[in-house]
C-alpha atoms as a PDB file:
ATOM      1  CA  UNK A   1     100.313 117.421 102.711  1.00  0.00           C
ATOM      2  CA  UNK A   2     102.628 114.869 103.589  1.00  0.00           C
ATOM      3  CA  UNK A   3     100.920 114.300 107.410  1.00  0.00           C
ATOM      4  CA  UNK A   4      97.875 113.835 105.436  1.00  0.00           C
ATOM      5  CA  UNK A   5      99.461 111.060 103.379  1.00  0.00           C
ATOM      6  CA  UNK A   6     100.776 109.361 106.397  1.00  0.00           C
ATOM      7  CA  UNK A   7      97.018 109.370 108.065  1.00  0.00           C
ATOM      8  CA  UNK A   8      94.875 107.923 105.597  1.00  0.00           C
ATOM      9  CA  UNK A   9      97.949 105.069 104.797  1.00  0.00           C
ATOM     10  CA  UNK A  10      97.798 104.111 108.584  1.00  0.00           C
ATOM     11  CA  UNK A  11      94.233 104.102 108.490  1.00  0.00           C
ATOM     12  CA  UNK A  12      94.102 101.951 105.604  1.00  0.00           C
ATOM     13  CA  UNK A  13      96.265  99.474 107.330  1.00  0.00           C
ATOM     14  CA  UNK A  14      94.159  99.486 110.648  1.00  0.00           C
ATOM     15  CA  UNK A  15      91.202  98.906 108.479  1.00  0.00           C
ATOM     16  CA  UNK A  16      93.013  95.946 106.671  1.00  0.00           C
ATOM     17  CA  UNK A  17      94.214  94.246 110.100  1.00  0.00           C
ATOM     18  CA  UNK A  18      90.995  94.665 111.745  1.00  0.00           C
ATOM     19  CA  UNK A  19      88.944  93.065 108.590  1.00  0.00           C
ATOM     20  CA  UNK A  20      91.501  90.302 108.453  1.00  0.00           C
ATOM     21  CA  UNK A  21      90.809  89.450 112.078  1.00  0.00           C
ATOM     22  CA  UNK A  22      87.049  89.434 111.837  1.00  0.00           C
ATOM     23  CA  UNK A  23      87.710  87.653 108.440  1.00  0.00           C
ATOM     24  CA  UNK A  24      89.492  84.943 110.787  1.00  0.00           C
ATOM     25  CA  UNK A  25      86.128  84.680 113.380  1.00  0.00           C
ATOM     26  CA  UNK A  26      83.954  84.644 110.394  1.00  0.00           C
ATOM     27  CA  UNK A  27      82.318  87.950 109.110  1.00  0.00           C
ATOM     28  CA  UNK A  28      83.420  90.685 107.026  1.00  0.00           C
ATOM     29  CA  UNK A  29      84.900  90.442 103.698  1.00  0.00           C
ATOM     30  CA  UNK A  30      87.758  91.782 101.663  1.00  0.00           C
ATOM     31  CA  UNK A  31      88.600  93.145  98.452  1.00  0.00           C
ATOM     32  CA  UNK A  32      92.613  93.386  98.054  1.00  0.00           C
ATOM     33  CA  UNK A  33      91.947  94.597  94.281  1.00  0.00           C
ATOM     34  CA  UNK A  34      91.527  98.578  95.664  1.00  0.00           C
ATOM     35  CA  UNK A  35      94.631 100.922  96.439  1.00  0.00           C
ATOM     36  CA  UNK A  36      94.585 103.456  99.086  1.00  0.00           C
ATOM     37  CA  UNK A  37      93.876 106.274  97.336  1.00  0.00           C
ATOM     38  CA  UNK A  38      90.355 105.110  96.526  1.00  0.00           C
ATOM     39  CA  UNK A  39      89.581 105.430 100.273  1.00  0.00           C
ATOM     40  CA  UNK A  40      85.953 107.284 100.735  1.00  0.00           C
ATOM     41  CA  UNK A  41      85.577 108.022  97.008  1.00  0.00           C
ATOM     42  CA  UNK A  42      81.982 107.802  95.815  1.00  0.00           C
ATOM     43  CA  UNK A  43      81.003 104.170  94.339  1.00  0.00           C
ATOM     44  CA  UNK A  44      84.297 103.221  95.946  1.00  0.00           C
ATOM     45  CA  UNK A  45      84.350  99.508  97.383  1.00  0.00           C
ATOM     46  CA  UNK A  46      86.357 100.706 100.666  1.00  0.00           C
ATOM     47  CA  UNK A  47      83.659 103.725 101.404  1.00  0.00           C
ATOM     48  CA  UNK A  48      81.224 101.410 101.771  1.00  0.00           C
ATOM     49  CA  UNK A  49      83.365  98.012 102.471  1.00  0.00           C
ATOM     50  CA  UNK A  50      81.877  97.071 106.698  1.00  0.00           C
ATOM     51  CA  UNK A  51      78.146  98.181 105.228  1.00  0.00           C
ATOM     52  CA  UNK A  52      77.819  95.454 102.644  1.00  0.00           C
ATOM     53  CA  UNK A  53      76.922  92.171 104.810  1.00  0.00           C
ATOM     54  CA  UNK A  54      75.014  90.148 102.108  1.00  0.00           C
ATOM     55  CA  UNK A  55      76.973  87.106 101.605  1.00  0.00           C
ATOM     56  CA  UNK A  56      78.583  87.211 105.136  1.00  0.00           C
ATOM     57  CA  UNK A  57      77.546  85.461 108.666  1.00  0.00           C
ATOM     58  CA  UNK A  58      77.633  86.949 110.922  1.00  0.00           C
ATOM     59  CA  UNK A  59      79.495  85.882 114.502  1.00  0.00           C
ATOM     60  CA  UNK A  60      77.238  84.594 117.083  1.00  0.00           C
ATOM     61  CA  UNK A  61      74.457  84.644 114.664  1.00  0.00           C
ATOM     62  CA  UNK A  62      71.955  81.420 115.027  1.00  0.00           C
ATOM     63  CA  UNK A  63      73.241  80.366 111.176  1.00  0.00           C
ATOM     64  CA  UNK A  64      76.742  81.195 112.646  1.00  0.00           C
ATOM     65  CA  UNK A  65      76.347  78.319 114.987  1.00  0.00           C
ATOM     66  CA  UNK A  66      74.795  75.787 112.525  1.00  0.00           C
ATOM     67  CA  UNK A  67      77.553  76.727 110.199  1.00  0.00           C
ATOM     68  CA  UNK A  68      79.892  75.584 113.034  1.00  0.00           C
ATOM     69  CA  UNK A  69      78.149  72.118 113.751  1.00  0.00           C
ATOM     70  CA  UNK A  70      78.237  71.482 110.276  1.00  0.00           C
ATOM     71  CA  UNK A  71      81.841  72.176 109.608  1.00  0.00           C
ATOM     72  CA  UNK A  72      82.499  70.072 112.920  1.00  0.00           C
ATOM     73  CA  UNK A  73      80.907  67.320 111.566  1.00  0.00           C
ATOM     74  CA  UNK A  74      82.995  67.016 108.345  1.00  0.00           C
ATOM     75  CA  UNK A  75      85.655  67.076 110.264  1.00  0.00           C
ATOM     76  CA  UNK A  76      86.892  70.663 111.013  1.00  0.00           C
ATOM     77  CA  UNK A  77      89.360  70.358 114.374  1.00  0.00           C
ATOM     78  CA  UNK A  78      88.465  74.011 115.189  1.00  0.00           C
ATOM     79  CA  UNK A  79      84.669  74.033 114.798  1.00  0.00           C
ATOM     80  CA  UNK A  80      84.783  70.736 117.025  1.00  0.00           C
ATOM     81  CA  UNK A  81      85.984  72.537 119.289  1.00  0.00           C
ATOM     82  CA  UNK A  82      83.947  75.652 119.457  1.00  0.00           C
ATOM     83  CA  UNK A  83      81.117  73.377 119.313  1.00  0.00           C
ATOM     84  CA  UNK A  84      82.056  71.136 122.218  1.00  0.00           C
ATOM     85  CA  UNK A  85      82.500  73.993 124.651  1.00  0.00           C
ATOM     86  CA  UNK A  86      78.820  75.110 123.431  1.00  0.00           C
ATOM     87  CA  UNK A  87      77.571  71.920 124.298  1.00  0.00           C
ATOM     88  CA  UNK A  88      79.509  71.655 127.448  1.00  0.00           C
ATOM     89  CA  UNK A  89      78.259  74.859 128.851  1.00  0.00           C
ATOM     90  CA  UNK A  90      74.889  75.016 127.153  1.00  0.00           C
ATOM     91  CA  UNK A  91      75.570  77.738 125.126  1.00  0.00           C
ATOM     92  CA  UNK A  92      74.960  78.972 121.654  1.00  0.00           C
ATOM     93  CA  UNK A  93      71.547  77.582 120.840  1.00  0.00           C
ATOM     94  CA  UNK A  94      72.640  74.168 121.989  1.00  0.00           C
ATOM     95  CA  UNK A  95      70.914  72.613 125.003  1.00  0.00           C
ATOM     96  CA  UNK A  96      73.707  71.339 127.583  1.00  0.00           C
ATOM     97  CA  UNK A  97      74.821  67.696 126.911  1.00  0.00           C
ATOM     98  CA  UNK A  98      78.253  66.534 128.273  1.00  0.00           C
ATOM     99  CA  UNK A  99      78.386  63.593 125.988  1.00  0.00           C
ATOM    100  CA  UNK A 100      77.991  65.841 123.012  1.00  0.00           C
ATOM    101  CA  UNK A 101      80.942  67.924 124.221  1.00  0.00           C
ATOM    102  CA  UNK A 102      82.916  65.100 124.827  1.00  0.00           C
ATOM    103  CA  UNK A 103      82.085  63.689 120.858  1.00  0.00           C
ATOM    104  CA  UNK A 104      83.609  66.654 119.865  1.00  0.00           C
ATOM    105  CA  UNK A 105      86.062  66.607 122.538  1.00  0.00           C
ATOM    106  CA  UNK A 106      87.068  63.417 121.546  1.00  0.00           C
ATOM    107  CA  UNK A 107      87.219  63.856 117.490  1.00  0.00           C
ATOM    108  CA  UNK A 108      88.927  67.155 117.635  1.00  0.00           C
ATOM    109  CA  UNK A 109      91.521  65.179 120.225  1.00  0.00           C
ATOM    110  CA  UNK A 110      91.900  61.938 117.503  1.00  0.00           C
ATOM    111  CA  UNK A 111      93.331  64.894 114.837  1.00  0.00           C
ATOM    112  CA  UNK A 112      95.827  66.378 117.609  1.00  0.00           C
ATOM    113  CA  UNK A 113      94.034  68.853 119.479  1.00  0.00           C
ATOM    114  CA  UNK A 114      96.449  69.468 123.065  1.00  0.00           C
ATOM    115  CA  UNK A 115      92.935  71.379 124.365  1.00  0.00           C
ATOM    116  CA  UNK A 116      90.752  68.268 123.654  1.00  0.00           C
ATOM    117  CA  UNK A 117      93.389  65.770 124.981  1.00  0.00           C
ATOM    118  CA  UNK A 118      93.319  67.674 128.165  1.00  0.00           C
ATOM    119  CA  UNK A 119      89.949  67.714 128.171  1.00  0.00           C
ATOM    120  CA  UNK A 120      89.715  63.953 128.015  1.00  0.00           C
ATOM    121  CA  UNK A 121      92.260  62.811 130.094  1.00  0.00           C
ATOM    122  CA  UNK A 122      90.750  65.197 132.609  1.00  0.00           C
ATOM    123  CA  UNK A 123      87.215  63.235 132.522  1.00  0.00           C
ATOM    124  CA  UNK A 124      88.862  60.080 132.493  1.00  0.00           C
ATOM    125  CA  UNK A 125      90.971  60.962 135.598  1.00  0.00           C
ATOM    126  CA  UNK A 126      88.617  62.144 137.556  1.00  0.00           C
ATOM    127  CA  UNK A 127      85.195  60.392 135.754  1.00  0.00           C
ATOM    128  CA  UNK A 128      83.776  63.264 134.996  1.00  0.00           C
ATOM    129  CA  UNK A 129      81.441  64.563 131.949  1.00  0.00           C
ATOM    130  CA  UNK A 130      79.897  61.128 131.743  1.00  0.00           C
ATOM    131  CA  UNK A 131      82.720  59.134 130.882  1.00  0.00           C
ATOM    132  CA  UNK A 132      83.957  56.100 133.099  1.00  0.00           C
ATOM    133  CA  UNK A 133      87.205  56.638 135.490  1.00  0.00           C
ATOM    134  CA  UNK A 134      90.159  55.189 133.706  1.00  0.00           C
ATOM    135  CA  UNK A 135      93.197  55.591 134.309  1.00  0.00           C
ATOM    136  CA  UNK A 136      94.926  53.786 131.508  1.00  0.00           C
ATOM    137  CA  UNK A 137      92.927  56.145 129.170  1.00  0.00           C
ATOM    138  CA  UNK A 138      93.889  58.949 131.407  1.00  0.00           C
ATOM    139  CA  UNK A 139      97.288  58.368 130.722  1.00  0.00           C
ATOM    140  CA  UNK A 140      97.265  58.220 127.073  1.00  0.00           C
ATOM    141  CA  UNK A 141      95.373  61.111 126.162  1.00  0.00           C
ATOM    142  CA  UNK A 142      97.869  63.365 128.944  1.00  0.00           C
ATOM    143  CA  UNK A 143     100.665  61.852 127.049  1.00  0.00           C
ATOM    144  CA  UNK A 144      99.165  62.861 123.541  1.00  0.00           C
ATOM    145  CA  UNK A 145      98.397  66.017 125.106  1.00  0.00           C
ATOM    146  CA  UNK A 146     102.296  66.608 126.284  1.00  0.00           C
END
């Protein structure tokens, strides 16, 4: 009885840490208002918690990705930055356009982003992704980034 115990708790708690990390990358949701014991009851939110997608996006999904532009536009570091690298590569639904990539680049850079810094004191080294060699800008952004 008490192995049995023991099983379902550690279940729970995989369930719970995988949730919370898809939670992170945008999907699933979570109830924290359901004990343990209520685990594959009948009518029970948990037996039937990862089936119930209706208010969720889901990753990688086309809304996902307009979502993330829009968040990036008000001003979210992290969904600049996700969206840069899709326009960078071309990716997501986005056609390829290195001055997009380095708008984001650059924004998510201004709010203390090491990545972006890099990034742009990178393409200023080396005039790269359609911006200008220069060196003085070069050196500021590596020294932001450090």
């Amino acid at each position: 009885m008490g192995f049995e115990v023991e099983r379902r708790r550690r279940a729970s708690h995989t369930k719970r840490v995988l949730c919370c990390s898809i939670l992170l990358l945008g999907g699933c949701s979570t109830h924290s208002d359901r004990s343990a014991g209520d685990e594959g009851k009948p009518g029970s939110s948990v037996a039937s918690d990862h089936k119930s997608t209706k208010n969720t996006v889901r990753l990688g999904s086309p809304e996902w990705y307009t979502d993330q532009l829009a968040a990036a536009d008000k001003g979210d570091m992290f969904a600049q930055l996700r969206v840069a690298d899709c326009f960078y590569i071309g990716s997501c639904g986005f056609a390829k356009d290195q001055n997009e990539a380095m708008r984001y680049w650059d924004l998510a850079a201004e709010q203390g982003s090491g990545f972006a810094q890099g990034q742009l004191a990178t393409a200023y080294q080396f005039g790269i992704n359609g911006l200008q060699k220069d060196l003085t800008q070069a050196a500021k952004w590596w020294r932001r980034a450090a």
